[in-house]
N, C-alpha and C. Protein backbone atom coordinates (compact mmCIF):
# COMPACT_ATOMS: atom_id res chain seq x y z
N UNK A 1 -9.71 -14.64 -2.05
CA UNK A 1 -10.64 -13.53 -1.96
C UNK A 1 -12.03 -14.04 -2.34
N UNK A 2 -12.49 -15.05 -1.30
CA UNK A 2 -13.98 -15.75 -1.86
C UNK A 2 -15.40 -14.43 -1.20
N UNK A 3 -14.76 -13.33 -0.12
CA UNK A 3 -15.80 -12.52 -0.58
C UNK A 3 -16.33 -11.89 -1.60
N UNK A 4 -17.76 -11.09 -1.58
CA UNK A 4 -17.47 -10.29 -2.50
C UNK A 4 -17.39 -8.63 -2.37
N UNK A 5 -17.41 -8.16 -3.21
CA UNK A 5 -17.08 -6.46 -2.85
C UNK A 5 -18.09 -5.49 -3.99
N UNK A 6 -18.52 -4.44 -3.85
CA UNK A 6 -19.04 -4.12 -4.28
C UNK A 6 -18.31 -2.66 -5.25
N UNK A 7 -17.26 -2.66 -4.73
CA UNK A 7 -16.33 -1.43 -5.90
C UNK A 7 -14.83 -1.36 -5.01
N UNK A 8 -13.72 -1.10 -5.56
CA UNK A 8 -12.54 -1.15 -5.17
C UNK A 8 -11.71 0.21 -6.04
N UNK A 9 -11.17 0.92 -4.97
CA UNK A 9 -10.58 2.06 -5.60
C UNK A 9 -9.04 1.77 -5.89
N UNK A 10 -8.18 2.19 -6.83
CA UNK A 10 -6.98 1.50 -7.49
C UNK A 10 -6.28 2.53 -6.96
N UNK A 11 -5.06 2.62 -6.66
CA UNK A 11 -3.84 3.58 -6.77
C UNK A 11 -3.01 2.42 -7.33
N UNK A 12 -2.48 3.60 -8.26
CA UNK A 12 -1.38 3.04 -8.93
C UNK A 12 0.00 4.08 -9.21
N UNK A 13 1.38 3.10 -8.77
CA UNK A 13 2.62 3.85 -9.30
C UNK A 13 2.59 5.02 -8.40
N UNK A 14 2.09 4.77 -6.67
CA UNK A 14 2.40 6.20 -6.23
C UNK A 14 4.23 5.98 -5.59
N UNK A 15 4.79 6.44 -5.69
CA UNK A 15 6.13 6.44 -5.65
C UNK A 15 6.80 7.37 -4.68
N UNK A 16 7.91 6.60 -3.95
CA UNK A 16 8.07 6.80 -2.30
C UNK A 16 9.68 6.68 -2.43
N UNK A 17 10.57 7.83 -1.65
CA UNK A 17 11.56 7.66 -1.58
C UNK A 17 12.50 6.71 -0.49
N UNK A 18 12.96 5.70 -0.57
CA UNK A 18 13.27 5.10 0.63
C UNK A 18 14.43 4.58 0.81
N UNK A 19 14.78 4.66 2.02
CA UNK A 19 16.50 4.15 2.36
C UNK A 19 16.46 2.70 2.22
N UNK A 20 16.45 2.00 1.79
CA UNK A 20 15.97 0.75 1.22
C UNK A 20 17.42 -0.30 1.21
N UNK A 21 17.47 -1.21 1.79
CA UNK A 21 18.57 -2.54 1.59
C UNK A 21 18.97 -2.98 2.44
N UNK A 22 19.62 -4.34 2.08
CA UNK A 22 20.55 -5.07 3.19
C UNK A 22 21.46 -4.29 3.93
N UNK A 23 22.23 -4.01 3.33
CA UNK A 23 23.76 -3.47 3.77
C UNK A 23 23.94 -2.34 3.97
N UNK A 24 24.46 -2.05 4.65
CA UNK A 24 24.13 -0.30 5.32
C UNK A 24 24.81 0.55 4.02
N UNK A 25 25.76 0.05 2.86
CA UNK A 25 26.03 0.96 1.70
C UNK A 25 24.91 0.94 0.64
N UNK A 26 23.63 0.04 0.95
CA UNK A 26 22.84 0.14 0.10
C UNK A 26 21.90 1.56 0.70
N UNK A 27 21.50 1.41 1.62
CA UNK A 27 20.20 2.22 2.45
C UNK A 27 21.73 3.83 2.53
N UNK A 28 22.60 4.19 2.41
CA UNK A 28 23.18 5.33 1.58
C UNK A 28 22.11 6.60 1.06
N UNK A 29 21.56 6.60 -0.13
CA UNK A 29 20.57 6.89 -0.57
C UNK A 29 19.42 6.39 -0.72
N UNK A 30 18.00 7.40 -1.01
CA UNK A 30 17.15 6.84 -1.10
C UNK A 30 16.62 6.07 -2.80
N UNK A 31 16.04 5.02 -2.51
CA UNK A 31 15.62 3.95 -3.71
C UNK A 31 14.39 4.79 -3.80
N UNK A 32 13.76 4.51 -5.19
CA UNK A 32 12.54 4.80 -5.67
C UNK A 32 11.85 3.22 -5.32
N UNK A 33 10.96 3.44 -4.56
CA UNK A 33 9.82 2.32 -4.41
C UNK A 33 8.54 2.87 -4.86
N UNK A 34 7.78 1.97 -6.07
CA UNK A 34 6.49 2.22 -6.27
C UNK A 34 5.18 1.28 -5.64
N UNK A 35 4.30 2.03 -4.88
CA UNK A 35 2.75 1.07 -4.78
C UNK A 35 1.52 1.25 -5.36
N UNK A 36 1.19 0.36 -5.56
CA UNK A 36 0.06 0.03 -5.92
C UNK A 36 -1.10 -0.59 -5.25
N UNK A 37 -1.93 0.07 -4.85
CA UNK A 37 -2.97 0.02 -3.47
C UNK A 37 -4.17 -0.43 -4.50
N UNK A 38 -4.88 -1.64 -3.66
CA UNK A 38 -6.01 -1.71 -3.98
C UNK A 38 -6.82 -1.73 -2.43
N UNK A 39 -8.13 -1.01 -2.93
CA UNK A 39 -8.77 -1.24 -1.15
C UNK A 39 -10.33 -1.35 -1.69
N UNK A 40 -11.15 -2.60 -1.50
CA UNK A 40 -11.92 -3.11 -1.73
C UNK A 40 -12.80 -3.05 -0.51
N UNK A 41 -13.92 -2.74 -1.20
CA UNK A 41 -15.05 -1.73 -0.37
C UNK A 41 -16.00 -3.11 -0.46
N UNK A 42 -16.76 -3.63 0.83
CA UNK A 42 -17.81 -4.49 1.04
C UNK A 42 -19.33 -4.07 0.27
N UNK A 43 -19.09 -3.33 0.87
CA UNK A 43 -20.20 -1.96 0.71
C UNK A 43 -19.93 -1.07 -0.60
N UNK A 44 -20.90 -0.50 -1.30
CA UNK A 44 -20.68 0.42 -2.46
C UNK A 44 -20.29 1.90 -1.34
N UNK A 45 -19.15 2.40 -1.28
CA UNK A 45 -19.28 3.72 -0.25
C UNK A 45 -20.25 4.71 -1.01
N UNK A 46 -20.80 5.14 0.19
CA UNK A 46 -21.45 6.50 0.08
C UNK A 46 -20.93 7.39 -0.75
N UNK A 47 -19.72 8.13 -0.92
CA UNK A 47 -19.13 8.50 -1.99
C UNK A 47 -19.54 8.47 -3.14
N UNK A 48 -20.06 7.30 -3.64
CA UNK A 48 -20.29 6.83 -5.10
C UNK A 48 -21.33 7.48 -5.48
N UNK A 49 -22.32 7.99 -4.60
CA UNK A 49 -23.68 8.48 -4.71
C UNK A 49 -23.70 9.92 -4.21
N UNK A 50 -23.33 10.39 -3.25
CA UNK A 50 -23.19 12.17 -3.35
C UNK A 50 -21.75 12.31 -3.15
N UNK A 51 -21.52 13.43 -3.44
CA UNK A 51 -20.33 13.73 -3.42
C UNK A 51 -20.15 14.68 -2.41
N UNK A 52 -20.60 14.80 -1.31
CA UNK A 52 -21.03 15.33 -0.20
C UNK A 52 -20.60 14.06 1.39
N UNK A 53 -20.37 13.35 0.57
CA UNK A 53 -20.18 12.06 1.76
C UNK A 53 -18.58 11.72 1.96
N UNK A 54 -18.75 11.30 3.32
CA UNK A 54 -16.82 11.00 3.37
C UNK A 54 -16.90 10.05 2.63
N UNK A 55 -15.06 10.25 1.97
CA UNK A 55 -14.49 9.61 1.35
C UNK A 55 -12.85 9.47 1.17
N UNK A 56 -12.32 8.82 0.72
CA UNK A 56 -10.69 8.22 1.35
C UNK A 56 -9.88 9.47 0.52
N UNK A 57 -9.45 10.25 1.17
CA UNK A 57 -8.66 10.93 0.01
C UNK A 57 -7.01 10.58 -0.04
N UNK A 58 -6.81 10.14 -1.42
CA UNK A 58 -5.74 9.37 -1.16
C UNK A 58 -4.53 10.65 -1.05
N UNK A 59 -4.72 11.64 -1.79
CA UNK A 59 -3.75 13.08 -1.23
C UNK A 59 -3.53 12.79 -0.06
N UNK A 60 -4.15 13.15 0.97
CA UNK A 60 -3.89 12.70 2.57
C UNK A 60 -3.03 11.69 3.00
N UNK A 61 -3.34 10.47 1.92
CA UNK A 61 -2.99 8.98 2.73
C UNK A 61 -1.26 9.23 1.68
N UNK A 62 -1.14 9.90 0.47
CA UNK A 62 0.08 10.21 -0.05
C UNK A 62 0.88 10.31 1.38
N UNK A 63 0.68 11.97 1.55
CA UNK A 63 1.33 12.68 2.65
C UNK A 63 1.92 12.07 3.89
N UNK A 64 0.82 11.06 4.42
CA UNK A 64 0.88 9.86 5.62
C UNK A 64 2.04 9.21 5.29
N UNK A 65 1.85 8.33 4.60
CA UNK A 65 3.22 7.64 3.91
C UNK A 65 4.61 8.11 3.56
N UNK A 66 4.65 9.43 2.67
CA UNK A 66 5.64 10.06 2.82
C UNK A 66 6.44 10.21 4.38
N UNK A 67 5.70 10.73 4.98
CA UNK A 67 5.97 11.28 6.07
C UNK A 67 6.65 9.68 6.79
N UNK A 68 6.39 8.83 6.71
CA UNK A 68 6.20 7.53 7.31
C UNK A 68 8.16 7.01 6.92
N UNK A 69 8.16 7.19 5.57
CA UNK A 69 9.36 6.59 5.50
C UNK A 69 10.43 7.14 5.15
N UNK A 70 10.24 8.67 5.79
CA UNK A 70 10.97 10.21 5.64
C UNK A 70 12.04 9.85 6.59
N UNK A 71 12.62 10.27 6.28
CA UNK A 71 14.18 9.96 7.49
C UNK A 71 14.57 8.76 8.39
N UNK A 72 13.68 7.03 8.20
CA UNK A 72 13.86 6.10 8.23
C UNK A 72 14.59 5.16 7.37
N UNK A 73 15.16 4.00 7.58
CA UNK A 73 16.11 2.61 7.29
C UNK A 73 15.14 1.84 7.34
N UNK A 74 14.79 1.36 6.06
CA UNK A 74 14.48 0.10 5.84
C UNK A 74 15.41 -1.17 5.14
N UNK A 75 15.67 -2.38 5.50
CA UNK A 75 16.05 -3.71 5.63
C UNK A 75 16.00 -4.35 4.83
N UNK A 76 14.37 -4.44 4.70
CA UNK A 76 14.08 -5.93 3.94
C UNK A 76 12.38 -4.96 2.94
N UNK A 77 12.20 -5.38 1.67
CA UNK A 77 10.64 -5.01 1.36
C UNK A 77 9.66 -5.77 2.18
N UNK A 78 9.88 -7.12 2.84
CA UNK A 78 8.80 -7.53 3.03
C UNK A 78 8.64 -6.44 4.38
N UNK A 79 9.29 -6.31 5.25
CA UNK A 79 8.84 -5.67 6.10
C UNK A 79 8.74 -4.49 5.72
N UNK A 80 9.02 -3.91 5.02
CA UNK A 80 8.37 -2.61 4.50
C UNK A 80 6.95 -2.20 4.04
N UNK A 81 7.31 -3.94 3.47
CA UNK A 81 5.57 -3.55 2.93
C UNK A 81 4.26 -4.12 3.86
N UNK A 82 5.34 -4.85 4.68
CA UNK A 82 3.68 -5.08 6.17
C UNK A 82 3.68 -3.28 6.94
N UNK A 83 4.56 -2.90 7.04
CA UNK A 83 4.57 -1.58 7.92
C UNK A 83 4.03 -0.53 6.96
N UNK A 84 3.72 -0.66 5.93
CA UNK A 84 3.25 0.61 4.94
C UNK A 84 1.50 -0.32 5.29
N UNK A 85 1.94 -1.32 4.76
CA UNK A 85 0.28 -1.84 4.86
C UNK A 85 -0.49 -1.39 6.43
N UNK A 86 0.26 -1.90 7.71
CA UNK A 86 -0.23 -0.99 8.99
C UNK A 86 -0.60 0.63 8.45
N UNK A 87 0.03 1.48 8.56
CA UNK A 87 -0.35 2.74 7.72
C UNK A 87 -1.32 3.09 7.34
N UNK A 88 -1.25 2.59 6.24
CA UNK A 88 -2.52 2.63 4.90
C UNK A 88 -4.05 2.32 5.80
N UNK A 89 -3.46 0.84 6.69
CA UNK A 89 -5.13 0.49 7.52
C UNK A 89 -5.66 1.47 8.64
N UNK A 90 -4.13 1.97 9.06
CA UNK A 90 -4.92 3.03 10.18
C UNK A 90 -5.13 4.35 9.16
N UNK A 91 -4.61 4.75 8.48
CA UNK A 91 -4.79 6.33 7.90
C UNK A 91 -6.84 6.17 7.00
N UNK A 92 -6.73 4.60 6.46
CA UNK A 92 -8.05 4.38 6.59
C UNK A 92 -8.89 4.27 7.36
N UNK A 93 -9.06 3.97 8.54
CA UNK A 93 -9.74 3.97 9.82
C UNK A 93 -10.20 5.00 10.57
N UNK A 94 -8.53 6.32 10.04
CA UNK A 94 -8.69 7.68 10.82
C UNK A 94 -9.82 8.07 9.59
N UNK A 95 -9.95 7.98 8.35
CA UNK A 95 -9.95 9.33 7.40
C UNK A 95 -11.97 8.14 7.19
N UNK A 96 -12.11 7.21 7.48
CA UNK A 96 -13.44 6.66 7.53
C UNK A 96 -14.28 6.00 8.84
N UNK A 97 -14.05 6.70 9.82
CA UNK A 97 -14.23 5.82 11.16
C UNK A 97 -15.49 5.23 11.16
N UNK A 98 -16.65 5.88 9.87
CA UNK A 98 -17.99 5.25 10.25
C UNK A 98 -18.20 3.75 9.59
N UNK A 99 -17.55 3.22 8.79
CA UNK A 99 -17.16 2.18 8.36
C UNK A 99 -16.03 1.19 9.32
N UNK A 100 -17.15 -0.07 9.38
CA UNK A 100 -16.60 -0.85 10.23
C UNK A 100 -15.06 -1.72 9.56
N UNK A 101 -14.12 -1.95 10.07
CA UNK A 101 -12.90 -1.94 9.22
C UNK A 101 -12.64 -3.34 8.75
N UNK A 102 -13.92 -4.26 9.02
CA UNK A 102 -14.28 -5.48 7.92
C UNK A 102 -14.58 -5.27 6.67
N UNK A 103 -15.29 -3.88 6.63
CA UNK A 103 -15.86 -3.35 5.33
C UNK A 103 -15.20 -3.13 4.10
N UNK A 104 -13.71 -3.19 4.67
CA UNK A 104 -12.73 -2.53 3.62
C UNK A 104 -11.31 -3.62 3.58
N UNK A 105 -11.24 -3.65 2.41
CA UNK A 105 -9.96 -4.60 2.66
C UNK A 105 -9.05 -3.93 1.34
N UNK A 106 -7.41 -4.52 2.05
CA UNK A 106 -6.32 -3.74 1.57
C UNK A 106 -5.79 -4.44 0.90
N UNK A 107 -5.03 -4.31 -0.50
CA UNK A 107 -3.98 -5.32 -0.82
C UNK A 107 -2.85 -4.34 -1.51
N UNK A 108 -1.68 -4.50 -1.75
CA UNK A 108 -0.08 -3.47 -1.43
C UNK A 108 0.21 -4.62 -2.66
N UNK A 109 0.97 -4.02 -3.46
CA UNK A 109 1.87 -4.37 -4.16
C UNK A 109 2.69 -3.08 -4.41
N UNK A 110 4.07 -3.43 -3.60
CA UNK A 110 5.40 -2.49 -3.36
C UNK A 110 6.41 -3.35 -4.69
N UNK A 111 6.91 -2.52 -5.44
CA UNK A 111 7.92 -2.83 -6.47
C UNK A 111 9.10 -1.86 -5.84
N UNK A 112 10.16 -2.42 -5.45
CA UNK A 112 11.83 -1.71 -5.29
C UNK A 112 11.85 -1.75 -6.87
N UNK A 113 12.48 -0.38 -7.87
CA UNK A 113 12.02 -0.49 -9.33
C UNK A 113 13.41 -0.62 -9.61
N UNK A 114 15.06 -0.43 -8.68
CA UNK A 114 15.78 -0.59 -9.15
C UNK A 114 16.64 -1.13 -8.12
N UNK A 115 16.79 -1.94 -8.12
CA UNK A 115 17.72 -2.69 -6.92
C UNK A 115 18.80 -2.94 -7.71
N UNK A 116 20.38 -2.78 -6.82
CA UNK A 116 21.65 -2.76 -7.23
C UNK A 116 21.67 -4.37 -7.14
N UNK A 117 21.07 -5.00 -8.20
CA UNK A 117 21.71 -6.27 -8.17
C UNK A 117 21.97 -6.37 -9.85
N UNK A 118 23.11 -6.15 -10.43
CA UNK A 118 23.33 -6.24 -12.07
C UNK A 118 22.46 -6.98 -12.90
N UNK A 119 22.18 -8.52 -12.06
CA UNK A 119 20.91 -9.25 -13.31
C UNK A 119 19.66 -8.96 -13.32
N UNK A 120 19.02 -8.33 -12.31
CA UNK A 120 17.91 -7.83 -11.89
C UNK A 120 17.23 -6.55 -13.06
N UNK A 121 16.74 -7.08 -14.01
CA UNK A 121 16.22 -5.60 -15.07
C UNK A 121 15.17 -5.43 -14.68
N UNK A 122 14.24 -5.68 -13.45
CA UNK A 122 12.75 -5.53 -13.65
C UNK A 122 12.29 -5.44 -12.62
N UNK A 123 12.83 -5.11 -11.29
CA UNK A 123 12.83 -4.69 -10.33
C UNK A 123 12.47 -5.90 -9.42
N UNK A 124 12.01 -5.98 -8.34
CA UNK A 124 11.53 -6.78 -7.17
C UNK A 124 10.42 -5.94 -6.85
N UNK A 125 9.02 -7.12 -6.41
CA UNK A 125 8.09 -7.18 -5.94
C UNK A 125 7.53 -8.15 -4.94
N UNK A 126 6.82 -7.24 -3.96
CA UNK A 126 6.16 -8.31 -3.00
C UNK A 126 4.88 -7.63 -2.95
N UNK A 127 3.62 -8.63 -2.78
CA UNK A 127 2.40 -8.10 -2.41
C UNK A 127 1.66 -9.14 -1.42
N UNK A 128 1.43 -8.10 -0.21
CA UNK A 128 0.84 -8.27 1.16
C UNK A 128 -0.40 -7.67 0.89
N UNK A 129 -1.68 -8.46 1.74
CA UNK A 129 -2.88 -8.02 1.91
C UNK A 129 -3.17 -8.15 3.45
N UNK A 130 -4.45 -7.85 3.50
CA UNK A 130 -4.88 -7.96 4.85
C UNK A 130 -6.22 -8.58 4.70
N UNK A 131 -5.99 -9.40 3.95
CA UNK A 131 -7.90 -10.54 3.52
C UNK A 131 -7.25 -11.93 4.69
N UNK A 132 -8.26 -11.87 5.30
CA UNK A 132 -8.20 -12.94 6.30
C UNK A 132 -7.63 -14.42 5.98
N UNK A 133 -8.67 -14.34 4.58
CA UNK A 133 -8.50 -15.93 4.10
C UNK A 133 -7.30 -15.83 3.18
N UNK A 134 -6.46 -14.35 3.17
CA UNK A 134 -5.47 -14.71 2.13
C UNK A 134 -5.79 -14.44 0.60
N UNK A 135 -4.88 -14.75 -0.41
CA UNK A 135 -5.55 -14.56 -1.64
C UNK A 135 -5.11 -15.29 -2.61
N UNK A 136 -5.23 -15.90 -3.69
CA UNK A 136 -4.49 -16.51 -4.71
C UNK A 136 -4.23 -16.32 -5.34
N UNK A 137 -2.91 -16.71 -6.04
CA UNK A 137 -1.21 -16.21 -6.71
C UNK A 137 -2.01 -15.93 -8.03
N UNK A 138 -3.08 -16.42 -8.60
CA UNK A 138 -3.46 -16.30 -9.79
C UNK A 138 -4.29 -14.53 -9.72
N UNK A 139 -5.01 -14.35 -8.56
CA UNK A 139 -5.81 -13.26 -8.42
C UNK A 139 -5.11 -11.57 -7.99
N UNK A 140 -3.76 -11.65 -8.54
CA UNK A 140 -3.14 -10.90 -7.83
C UNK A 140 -1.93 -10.66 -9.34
């Protein structure tokens, strides 16, 4: 992440019900998956300065998501969490179209918080971005 950014809005711990696993007796019920969204603004948004100006409302982008992995099978997290990350970039794109979509960059950290594996106390995590150059294991 050798750009720089001028403010980044946090979600944290928004939490998603999902048919989640390998084996078709895992995806059974739904798993609690939590994310944690960061989306790093090039630009200071307009927002910051009236409160009269568009701005990302993450209520909305909740709802999107919900809706997204509502009565779907998911496999694997990593692909879960590139297909939530698609999402997140278009529900940003719809809800800011005047911002060019270089302006904004995404990074996902999805935690499965309880996976049926007995040694596992601390769940599984993967985190996907959408920064061109990538990012480093230390900055994350």
């Amino acid at each position: 992440m050798s750009e720089r950014y001028q403010a980044c809005l946090h979600i944290d711990r928004l939490r998603l019900p999902v048919f989640l696993g390998y084996g078709e007796g895992e995806r059974e019920k739904a798993q609690a998956v939590e994310l944690d969204i960061r989306f790093f603004f090039r630009q200071r948004p307009d927002s910051c300065d009236s409160q009269a100006m568009p701005f990302l409302c993450y209520d909305t982008l909740t709802q999107v998501l919900l809706r997204h992995v509502e009565d779907k099978e998911f496999q694997l997290i990593e692909f879960l969490a590139h297909e939530l990350l698609r999402v997140i970039r278009a529900n940003v794109a719809e809800q800011l179209p005047q911002l060019p979509a270089d302006d904004i960059r995404i990074l996902l950290k999805l935690h499965k918080c309880h996976p049926p594996v007995p040694a596992i106390h601390g769940g599984v995590r993967i985190i996907v971005s959408d920064f061109p150059e990538g990012f480093k294991a230390g900055e994350v």
